[in-house]
C-alpha atoms as a PDB file:
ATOM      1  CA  UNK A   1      -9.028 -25.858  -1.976  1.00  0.00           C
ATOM      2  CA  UNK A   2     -10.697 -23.973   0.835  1.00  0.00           C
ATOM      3  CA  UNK A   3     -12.906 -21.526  -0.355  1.00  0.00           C
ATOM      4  CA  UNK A   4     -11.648 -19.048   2.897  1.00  0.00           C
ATOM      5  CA  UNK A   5      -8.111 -19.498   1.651  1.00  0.00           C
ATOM      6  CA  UNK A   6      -8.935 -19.228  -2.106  1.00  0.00           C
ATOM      7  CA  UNK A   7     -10.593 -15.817  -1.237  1.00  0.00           C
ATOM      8  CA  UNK A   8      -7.065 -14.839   0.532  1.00  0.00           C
ATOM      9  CA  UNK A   9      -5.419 -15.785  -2.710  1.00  0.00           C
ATOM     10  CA  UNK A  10      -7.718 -13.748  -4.912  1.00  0.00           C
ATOM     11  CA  UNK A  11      -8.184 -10.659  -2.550  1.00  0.00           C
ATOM     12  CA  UNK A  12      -4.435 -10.534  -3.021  1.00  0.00           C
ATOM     13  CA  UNK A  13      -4.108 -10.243  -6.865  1.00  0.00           C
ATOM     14  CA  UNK A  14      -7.404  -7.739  -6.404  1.00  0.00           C
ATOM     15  CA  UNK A  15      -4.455  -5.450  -4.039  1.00  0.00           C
ATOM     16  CA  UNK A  16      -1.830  -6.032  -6.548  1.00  0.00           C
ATOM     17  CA  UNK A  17      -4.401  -4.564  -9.341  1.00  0.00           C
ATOM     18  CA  UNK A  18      -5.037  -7.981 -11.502  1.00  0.00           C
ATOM     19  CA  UNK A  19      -7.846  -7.666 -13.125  1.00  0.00           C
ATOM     20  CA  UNK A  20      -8.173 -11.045 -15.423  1.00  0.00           C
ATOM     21  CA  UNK A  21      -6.835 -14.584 -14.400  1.00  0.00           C
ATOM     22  CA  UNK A  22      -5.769 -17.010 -17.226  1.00  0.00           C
ATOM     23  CA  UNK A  23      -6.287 -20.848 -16.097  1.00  0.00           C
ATOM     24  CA  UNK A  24      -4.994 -24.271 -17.785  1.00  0.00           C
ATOM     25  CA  UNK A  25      -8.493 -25.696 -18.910  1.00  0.00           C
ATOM     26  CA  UNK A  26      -7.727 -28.827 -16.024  1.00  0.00           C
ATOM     27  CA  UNK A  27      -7.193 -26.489 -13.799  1.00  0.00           C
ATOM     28  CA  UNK A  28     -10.507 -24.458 -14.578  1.00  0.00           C
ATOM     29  CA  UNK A  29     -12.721 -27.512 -14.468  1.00  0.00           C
ATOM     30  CA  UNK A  30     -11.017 -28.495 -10.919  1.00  0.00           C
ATOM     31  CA  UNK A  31     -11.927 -24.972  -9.412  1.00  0.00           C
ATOM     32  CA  UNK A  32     -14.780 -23.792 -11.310  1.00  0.00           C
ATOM     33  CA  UNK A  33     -17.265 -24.432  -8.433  1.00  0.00           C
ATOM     34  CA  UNK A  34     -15.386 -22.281  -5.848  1.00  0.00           C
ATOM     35  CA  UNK A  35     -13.871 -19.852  -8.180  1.00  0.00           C
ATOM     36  CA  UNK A  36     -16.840 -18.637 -10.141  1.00  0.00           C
ATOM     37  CA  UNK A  37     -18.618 -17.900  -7.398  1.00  0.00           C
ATOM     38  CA  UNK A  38     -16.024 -15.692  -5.909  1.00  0.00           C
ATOM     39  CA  UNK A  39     -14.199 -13.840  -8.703  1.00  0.00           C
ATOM     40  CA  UNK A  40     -17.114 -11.655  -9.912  1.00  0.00           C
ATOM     41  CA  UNK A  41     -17.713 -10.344  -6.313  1.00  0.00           C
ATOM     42  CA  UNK A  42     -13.564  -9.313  -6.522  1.00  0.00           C
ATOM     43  CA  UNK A  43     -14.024  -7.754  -9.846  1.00  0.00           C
ATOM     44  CA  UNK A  44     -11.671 -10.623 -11.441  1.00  0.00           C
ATOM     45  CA  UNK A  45     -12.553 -11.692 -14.686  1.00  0.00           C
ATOM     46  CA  UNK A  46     -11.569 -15.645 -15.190  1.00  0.00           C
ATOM     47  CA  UNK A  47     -10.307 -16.416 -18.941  1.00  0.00           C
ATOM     48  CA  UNK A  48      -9.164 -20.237 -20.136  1.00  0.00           C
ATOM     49  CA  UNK A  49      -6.552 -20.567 -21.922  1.00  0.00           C
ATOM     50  CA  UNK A  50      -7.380 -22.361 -25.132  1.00  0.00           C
ATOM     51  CA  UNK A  51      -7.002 -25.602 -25.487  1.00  0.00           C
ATOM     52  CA  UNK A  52      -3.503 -27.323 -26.697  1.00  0.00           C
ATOM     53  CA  UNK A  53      -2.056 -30.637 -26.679  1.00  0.00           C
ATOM     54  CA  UNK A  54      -0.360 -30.311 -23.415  1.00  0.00           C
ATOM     55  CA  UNK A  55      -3.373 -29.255 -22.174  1.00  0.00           C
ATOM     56  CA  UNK A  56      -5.510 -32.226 -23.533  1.00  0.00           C
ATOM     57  CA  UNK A  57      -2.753 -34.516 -22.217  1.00  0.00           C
ATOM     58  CA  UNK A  58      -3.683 -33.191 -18.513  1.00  0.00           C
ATOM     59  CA  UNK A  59      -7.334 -33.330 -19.020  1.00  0.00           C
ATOM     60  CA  UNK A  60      -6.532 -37.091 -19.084  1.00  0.00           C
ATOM     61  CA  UNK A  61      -4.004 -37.095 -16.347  1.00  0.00           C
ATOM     62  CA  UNK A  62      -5.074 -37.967 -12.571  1.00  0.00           C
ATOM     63  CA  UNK A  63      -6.918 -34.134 -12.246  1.00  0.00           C
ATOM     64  CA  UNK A  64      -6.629 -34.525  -8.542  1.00  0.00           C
ATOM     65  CA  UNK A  65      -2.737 -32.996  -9.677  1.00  0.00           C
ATOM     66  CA  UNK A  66      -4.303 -30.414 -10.844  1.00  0.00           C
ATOM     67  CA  UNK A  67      -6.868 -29.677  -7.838  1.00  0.00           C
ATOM     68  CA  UNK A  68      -4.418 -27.123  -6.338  1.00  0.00           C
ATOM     69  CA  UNK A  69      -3.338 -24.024  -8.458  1.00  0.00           C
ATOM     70  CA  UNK A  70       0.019 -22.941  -8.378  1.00  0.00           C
ATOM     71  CA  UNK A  71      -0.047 -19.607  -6.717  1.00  0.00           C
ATOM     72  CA  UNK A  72       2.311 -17.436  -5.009  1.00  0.00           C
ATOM     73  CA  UNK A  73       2.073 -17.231  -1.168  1.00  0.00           C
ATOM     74  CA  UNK A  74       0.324 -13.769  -0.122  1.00  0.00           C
ATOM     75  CA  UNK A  75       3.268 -12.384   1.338  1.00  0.00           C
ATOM     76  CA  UNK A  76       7.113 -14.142   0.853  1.00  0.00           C
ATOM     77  CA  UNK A  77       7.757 -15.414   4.007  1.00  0.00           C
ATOM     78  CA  UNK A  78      11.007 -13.856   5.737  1.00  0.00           C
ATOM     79  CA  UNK A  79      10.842 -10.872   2.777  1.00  0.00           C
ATOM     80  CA  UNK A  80      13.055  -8.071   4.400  1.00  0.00           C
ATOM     81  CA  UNK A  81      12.694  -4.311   3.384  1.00  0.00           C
ATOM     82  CA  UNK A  82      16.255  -4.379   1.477  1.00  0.00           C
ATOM     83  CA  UNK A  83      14.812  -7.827  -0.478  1.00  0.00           C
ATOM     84  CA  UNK A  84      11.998  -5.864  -1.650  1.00  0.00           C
ATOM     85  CA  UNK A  85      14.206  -2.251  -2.869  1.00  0.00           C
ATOM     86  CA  UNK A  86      16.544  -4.983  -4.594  1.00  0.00           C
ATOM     87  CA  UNK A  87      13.435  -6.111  -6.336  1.00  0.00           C
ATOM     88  CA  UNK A  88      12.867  -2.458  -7.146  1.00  0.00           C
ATOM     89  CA  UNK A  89      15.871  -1.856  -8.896  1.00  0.00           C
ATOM     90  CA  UNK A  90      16.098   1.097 -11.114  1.00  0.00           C
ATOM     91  CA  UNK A  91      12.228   0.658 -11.860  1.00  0.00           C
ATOM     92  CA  UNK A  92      10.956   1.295 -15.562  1.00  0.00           C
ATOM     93  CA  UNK A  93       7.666  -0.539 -14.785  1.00  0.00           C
ATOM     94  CA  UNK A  94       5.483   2.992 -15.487  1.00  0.00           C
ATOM     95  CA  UNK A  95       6.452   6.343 -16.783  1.00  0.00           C
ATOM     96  CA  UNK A  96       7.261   7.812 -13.281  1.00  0.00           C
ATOM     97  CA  UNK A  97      10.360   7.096 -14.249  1.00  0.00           C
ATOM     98  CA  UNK A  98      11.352   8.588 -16.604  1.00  0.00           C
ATOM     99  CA  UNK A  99      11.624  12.756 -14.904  1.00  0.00           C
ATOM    100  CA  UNK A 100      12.432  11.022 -11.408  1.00  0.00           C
ATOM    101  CA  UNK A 101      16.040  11.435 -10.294  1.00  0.00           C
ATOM    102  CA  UNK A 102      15.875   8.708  -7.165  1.00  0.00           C
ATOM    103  CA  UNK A 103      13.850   5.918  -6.176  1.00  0.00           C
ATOM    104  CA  UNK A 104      12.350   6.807  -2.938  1.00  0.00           C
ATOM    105  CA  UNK A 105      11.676   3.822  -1.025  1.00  0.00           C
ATOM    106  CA  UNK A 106      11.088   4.575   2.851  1.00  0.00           C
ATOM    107  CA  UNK A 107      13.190   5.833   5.776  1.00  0.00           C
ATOM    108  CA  UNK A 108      12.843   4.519   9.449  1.00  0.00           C
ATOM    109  CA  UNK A 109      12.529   1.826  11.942  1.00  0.00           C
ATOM    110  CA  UNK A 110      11.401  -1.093   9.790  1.00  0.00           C
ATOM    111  CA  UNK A 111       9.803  -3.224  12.758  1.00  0.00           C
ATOM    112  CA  UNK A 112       8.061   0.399  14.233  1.00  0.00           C
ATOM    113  CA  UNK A 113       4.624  -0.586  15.201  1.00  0.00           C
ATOM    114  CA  UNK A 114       3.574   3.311  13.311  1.00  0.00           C
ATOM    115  CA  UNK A 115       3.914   3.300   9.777  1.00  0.00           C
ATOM    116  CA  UNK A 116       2.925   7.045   7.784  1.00  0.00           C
ATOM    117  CA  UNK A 117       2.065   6.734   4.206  1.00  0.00           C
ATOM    118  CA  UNK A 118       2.193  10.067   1.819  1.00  0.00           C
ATOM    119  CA  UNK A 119       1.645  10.483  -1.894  1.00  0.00           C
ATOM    120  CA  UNK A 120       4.585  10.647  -3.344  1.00  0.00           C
ATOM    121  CA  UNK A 121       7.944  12.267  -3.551  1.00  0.00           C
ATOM    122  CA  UNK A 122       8.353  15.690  -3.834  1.00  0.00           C
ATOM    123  CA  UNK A 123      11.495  17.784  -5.448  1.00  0.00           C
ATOM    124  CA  UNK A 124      13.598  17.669  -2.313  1.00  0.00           C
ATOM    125  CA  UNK A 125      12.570  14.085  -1.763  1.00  0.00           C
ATOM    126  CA  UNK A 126      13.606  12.929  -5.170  1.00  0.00           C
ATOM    127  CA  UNK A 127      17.207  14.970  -4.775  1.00  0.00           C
ATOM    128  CA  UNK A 128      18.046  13.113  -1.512  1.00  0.00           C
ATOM    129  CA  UNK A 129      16.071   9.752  -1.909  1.00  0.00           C
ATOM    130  CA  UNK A 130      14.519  10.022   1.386  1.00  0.00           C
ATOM    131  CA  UNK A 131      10.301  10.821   1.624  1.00  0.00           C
ATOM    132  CA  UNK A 132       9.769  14.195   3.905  1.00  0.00           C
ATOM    133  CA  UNK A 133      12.492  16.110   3.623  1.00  0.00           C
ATOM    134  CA  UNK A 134      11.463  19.065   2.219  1.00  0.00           C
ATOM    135  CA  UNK A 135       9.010  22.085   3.849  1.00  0.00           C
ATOM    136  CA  UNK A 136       6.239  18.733   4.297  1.00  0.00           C
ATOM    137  CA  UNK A 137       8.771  16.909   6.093  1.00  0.00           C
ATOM    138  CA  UNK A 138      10.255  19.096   8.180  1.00  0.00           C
ATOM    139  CA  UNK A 139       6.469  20.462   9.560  1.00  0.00           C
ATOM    140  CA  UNK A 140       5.772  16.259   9.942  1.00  0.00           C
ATOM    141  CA  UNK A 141       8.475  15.823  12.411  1.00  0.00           C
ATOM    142  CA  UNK A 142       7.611  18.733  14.253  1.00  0.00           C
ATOM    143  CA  UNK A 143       3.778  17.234  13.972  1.00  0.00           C
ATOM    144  CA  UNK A 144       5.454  13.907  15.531  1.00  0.00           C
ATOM    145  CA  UNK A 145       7.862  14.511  18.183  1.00  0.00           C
ATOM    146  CA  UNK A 146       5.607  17.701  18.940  1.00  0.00           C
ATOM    147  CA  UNK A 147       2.686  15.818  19.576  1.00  0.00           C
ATOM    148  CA  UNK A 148       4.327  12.908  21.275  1.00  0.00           C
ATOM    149  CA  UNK A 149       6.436  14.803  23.716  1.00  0.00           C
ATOM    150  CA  UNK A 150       2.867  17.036  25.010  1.00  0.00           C
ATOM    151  CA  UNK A 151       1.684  13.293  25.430  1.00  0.00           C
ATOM    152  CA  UNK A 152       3.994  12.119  27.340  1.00  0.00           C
ATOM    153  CA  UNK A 153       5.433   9.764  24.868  1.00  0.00           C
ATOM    154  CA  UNK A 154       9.114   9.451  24.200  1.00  0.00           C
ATOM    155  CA  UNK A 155       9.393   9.138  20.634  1.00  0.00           C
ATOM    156  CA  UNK A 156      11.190  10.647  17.563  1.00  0.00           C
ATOM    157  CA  UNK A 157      10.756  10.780  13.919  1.00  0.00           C
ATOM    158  CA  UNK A 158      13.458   8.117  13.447  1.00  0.00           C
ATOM    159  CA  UNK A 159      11.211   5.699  15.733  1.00  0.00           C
ATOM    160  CA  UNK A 160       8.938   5.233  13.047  1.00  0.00           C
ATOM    161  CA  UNK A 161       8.721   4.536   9.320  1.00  0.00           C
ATOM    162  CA  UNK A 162       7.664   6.400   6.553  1.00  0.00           C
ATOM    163  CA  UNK A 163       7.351   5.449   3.057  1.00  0.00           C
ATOM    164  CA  UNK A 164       4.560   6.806  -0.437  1.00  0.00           C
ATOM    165  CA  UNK A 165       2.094   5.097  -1.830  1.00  0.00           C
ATOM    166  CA  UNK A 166       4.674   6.084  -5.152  1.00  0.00           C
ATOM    167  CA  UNK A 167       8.152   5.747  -5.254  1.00  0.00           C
ATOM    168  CA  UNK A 168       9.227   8.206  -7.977  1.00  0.00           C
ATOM    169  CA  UNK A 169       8.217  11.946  -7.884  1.00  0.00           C
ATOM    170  CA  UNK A 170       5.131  12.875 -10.201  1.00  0.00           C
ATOM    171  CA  UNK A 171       6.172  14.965 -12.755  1.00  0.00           C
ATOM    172  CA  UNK A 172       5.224  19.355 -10.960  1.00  0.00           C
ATOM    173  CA  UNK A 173       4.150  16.834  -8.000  1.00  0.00           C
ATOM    174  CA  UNK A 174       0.515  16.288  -9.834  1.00  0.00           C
ATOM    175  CA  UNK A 175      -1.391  13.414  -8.017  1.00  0.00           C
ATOM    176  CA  UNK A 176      -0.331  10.199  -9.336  1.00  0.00           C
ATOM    177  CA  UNK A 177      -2.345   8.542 -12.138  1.00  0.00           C
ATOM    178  CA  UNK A 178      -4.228   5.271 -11.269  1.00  0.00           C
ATOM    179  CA  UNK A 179      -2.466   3.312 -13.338  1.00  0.00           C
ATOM    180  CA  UNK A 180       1.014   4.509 -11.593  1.00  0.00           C
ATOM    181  CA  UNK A 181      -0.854   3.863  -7.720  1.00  0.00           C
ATOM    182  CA  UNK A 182      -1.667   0.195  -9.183  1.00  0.00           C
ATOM    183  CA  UNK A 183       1.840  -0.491 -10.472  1.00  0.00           C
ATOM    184  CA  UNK A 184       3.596   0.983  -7.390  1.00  0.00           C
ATOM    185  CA  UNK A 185       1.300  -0.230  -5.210  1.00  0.00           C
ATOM    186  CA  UNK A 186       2.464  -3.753  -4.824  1.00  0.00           C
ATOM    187  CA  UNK A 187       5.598  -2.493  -3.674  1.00  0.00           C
ATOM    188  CA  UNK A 188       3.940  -0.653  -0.698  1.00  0.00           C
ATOM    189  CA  UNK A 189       1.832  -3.732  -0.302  1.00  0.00           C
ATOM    190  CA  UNK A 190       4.876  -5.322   0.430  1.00  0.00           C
ATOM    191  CA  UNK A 191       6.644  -2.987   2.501  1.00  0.00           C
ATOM    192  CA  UNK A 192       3.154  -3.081   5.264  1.00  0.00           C
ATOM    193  CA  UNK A 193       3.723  -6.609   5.252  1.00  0.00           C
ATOM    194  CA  UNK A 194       6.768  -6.889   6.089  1.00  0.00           C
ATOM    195  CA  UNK A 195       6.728  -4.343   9.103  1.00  0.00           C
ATOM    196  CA  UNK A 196       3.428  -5.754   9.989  1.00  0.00           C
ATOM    197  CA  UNK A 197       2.836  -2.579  12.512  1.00  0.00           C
ATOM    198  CA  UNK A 198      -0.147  -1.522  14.608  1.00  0.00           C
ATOM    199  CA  UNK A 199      -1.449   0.772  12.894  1.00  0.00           C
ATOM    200  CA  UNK A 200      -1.072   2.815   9.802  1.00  0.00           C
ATOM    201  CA  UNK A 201      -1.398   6.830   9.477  1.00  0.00           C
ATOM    202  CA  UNK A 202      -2.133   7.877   6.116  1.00  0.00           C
ATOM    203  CA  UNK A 203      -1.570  11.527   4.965  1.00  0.00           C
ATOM    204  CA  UNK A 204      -3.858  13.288   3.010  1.00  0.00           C
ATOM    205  CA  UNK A 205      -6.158  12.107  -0.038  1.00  0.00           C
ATOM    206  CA  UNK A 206      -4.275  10.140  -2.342  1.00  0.00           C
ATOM    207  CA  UNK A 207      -2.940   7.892   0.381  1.00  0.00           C
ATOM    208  CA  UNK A 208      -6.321   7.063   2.192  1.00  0.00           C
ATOM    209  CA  UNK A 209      -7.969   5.727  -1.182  1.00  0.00           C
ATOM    210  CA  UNK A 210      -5.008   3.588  -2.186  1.00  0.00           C
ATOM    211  CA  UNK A 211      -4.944   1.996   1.385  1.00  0.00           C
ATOM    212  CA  UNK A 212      -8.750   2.014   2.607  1.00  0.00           C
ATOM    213  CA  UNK A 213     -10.460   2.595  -0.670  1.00  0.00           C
ATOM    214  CA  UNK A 214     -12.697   4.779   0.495  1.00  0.00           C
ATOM    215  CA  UNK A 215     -13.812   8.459  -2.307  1.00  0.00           C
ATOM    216  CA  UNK A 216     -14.526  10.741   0.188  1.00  0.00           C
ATOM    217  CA  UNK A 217     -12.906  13.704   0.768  1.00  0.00           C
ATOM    218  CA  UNK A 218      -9.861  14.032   3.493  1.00  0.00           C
ATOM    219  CA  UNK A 219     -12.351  16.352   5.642  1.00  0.00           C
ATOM    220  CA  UNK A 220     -14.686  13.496   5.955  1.00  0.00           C
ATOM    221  CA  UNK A 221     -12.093  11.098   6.801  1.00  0.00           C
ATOM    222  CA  UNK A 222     -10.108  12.829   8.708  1.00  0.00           C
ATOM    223  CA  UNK A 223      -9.942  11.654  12.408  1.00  0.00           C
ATOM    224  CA  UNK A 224     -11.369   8.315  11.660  1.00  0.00           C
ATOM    225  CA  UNK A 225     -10.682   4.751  11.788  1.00  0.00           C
ATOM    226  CA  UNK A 226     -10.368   2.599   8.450  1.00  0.00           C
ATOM    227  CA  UNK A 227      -8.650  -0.974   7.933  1.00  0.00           C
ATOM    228  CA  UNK A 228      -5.997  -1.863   5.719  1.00  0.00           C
ATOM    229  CA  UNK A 229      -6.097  -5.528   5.795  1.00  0.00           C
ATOM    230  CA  UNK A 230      -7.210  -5.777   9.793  1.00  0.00           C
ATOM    231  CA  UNK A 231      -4.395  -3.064  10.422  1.00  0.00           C
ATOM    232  CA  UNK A 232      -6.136   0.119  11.578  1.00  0.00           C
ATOM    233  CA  UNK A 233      -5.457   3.148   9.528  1.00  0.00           C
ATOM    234  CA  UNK A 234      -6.098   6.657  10.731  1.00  0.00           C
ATOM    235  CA  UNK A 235      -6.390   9.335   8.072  1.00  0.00           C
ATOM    236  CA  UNK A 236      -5.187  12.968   8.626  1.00  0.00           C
ATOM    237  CA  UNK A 237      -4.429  15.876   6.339  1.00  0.00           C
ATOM    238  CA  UNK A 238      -0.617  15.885   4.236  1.00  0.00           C
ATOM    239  CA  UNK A 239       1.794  18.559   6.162  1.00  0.00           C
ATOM    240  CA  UNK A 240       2.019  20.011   2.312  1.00  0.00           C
ATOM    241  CA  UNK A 241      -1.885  21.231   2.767  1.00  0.00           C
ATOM    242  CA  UNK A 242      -1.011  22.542   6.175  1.00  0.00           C
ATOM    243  CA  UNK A 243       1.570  24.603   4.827  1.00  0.00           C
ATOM    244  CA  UNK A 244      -0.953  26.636   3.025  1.00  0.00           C
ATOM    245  CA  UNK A 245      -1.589  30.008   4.463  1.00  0.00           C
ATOM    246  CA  UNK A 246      -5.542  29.461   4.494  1.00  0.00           C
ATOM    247  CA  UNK A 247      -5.351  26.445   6.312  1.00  0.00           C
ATOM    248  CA  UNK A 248      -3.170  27.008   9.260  1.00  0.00           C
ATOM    249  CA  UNK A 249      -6.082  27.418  12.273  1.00  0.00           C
ATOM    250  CA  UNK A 250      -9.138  24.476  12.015  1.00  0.00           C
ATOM    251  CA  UNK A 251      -7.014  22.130   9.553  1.00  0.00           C
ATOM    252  CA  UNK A 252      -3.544  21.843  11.538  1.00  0.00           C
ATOM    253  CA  UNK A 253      -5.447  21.438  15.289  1.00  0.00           C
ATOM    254  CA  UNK A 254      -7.585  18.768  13.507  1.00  0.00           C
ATOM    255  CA  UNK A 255      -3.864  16.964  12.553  1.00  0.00           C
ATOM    256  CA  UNK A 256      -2.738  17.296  15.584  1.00  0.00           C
ATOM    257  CA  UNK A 257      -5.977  15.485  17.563  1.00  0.00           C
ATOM    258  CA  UNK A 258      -5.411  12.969  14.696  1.00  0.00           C
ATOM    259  CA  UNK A 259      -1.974  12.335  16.113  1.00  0.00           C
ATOM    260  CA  UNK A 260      -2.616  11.962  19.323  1.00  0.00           C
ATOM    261  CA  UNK A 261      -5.579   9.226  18.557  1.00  0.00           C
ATOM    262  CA  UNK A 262      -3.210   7.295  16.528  1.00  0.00           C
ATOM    263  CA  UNK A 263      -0.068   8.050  19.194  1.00  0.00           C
ATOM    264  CA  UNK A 264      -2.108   6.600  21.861  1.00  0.00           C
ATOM    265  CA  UNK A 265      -3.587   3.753  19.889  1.00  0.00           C
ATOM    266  CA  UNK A 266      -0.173   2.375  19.238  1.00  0.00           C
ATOM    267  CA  UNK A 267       2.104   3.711  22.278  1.00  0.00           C
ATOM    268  CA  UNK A 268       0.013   3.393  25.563  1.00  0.00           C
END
């Protein structure tokens, strides 16, 4: 296998938060040069799989069979947003679950070239099912169709999609728990893949280190350019910490010059 496109293949179970690999002995031997090399810079720990008879049985076989792992492709080809909520279901894969009243998935055009990504769900959000609808969402689509229309660009809050990095509402709305961001994560993973946009605008703290990785602060990153797999991502403060009386002069003129980069990036 080429080591560019075994790299693709691991990078991917890295985003989907797999941290150990279990291989058919054959199938260790026939990538061990390539794959050792690579896992440890990924932080993926490679375990065999102790021997059996089937296993000895292939060791014997023609191992060029076995030259090729069989891996899932890094993004289903033709996935749709509705293929990936059916996948969702009524999720019980972490313990978000278990206070949430909806799933909240995304709302939007699912082939806008502007994609926002919050935290997670709030109390209003998990009433209706829909992210931003509360006090947050309501100052956001004044944020967008404010800043757009003093641009000159003819665009609404229904132009673009928004989705959370988690899909049911932290219990009080605490910050989600690693663990949670990991397991949810491969959902929004999916979703960015499928709308494939231009570029990505991700609100507030939680949402820039679960799409650029990055520990600093929002003030730090605020304003600036990241990647999220070669898609740019701009980061700018969550409406919520706008809505804060301290914070309404410096923070909410900072958002708004943060719009207008990422506006203008995508629209002109």
């Amino acid at each position: 296998m080429d080591a560019e496109l075994l790299r693709r293949y691991l990078e991917f179970y890295q985003d989907l938060g797999i941290k150990t690999l279990y291989r058919p002995a054959a199938v260790a031997q026939a990538l061990l040069p390539a794959a050792s090399a690579l896992m440890p810079t990924l932080g993926i720990e490679a375990v065999s799989q102790p021997r059996t008879g089937v296993e000895t049985s292939l060791d014997t076989a023609d191992k060029s069979a076995c030259a090729t792992p069989d891996l899932p492709a890094l993004a289903p080809a033709g996935e749709t947003l509705f293929q990936i909520l059916a996948d969702i279901g009524d999720c019980r894969r972490c313990r978000l679950h278990e206070q949430r009243s909806k799933i909240v998935f995304g709302v939007g055009n699912e082939r806008s070239p502007l994609v926002f990504v919050g935290e997670g769900p709030g109390a209003d959000e998990d009433a209706q099912g829909i992210p931003f609808v509360g006090r947050a969402g309501q100052l956001l689509t004044q944020m967008i169709e404010g800043t757009a229309k003093r641009e000159g660009i003819a665009l609404l809050r229904a132009d673009i999609y928004i989705c959370n990095v988690v899909k049911c509402r932290p219990p009080g709305n605490r910050t989600p728990e690693p663990d949670e961001m990991e397991i949810c994560g491969q959902f929004l993973y999916r979703q960015l893949v499928t709308i494939a946009p231009k570029a990505i605008c991700a609100l507030g703290g939680t949402a820039a280190r679960a799409l650029t990785g990055h520990k600093e602060g929002v003030t730090k990153m605020r304003g600036r350019w990241f990647k999220w797999r070669d898609i740019p991502v701009m980061v700018t403060y969550h409406p919520s910490y706008l809505l804060r009386p301290y914070n309404q002069g410096n923070p909410k003129r900072e958002a708004w010059e943060d719009l207008k980069k990422v506006l203008h990036f995508v629209y002109d």
